[in-house]
Protein backbone atom coordinates (compact mmCIF):
# COMPACT_ATOMS: atom_id res chain seq x y z
CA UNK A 1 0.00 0.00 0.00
CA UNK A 2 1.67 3.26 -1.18
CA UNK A 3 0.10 5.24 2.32
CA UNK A 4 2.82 2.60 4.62
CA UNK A 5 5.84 3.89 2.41
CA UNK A 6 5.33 7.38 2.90
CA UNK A 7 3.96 6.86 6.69
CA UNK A 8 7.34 7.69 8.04
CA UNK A 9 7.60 11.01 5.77
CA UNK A 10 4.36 12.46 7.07
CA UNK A 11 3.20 11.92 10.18
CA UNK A 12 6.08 13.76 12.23
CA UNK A 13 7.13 16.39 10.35
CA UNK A 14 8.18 18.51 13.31
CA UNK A 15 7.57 21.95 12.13
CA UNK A 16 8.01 24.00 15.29
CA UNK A 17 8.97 23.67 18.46
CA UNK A 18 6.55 20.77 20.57
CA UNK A 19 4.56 20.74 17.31
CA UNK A 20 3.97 17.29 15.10
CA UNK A 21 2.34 17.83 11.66
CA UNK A 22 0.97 15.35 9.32
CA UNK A 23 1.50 17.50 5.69
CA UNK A 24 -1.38 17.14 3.08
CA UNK A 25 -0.23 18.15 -0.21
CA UNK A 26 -0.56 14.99 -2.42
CA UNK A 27 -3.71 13.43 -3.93
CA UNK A 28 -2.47 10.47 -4.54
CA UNK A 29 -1.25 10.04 -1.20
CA UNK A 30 -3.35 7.54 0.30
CA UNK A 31 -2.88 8.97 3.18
CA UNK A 32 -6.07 7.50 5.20
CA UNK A 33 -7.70 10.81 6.35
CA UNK A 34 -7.40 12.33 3.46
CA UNK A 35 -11.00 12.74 1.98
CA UNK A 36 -12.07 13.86 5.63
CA UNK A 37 -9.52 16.68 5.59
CA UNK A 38 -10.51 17.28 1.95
CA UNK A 39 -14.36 17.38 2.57
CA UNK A 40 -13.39 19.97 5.87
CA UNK A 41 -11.87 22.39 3.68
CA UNK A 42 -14.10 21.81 0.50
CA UNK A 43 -16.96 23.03 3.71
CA UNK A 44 -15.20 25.75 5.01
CA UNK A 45 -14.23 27.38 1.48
CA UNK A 46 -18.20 27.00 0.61
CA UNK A 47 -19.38 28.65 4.21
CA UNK A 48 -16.69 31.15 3.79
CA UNK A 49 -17.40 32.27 0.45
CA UNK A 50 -20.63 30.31 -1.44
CA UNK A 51 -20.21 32.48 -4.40
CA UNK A 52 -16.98 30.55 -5.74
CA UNK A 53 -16.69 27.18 -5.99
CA UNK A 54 -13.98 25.56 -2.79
CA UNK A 55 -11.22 23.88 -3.86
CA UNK A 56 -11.46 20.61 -5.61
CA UNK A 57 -8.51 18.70 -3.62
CA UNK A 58 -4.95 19.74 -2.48
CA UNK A 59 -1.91 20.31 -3.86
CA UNK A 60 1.51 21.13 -3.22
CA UNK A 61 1.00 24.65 -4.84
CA UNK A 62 -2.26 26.37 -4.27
CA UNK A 63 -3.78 24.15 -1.41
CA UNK A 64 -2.42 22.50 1.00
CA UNK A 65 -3.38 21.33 4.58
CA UNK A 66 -1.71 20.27 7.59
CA UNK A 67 -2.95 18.66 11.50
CA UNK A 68 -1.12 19.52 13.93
CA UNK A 69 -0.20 18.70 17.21
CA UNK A 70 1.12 19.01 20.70
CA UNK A 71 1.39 15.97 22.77
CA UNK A 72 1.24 16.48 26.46
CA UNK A 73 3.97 15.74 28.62
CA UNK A 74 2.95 11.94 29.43
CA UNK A 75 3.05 11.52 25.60
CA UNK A 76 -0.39 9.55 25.39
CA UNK A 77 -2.76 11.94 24.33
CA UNK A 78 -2.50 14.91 22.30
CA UNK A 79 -2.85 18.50 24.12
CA UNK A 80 -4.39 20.48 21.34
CA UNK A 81 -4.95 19.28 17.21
CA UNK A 82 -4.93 21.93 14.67
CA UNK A 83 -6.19 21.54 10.97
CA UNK A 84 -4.43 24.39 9.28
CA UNK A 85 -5.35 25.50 5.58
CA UNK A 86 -2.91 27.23 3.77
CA UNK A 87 -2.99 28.72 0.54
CA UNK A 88 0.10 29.73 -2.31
CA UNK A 89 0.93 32.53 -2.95
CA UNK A 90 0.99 33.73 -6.43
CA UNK A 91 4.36 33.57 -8.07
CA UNK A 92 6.31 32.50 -5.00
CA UNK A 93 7.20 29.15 -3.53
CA UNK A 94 5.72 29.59 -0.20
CA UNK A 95 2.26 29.48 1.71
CA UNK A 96 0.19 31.09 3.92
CA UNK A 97 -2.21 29.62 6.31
CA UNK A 98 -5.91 31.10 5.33
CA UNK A 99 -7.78 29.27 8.04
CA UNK A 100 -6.88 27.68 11.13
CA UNK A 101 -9.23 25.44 12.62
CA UNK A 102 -8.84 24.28 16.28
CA UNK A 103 -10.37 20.72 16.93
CA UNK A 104 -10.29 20.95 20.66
CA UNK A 105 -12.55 24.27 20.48
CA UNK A 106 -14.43 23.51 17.38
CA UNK A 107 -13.57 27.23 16.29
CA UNK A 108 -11.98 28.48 13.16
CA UNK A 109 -9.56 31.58 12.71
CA UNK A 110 -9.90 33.14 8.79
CA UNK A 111 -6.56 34.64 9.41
CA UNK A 112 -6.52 36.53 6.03
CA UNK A 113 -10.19 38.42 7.79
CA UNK A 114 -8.87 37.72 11.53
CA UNK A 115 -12.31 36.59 12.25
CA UNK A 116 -13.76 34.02 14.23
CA UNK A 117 -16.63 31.25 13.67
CA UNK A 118 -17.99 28.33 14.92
CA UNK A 119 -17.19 25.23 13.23
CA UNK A 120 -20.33 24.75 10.72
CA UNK A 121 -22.27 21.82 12.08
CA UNK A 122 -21.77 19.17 8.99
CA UNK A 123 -18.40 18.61 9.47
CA UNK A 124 -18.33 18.30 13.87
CA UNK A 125 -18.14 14.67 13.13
CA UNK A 126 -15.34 14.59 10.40
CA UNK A 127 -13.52 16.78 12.61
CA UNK A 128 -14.07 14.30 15.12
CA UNK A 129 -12.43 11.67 12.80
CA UNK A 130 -9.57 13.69 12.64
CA UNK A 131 -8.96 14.25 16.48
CA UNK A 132 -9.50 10.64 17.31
CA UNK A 133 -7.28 9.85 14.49
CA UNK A 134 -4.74 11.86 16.04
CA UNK A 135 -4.74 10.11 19.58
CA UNK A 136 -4.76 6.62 17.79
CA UNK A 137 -0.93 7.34 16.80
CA UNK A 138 0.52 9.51 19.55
């Protein structure tokens, strides 16, 4: 199965300090939570802005996600699980996160608008996924 060979590669991706990120950027990935991370932002794009169509799947370029996470000291659970949503940037090799949403608050941060929402109420249960997918491999 092509998600076991690139297992190592992606889930700890240490990207700051304390902080273990699981990088989705590849369609083909197989990655297992991939269509739940794909329907989130596919949701929040819509919510956001229902005039243009959401994103049709990620990519390394314009779209590209990433859960993160803190583990807590005991390392057995995970302290807080982020599912950031970045974005490229138009002739430049480098990404900014659009939306930050915050699994243990079920809030999400449009940091381009710095505004705040409530996570909309179809994906509380994909989001759920997500978390509990998260404890299963700290």
């Amino acid at each position: 199965m092509q998600f076991s060979i690139l297992k190592a590669a992606l889930l700890l991706n240490c990207n700051m300090a304390g902080w273990n990120s699981i990088i989705f950027d590849d369609p083909t990935s197989g990655h297992p939570m991939l269509p739940q991370v794909v329907q989130v932002m596919r949701c929040i794009y819509t919510v956001v802005n229902p005039e243009r169509p959401p994103p049709f799947t990620v990519d390394i370029w314009w779209h590209s996600l990433s859960l993160s996470y803190q583990v807590q000291e005991s390392g057995r659970e995970p302290s807080i699980v982020i599912l950031n949503l970045r974005e490229g940037e138009p002739h430049q090799p480098a990404m900014d996160t659009h939306f930050m949403i915050n699994l243990n608050t079920m809030r999400v941060h449009d940091k381009f608008q710095d505004h705040r929402f409530p996570v909309p109420q179809e994906i509380l249960p994909v989001l759920g996924e997500l978390k509990e997918y998260v404890r299963s491999i700290v």
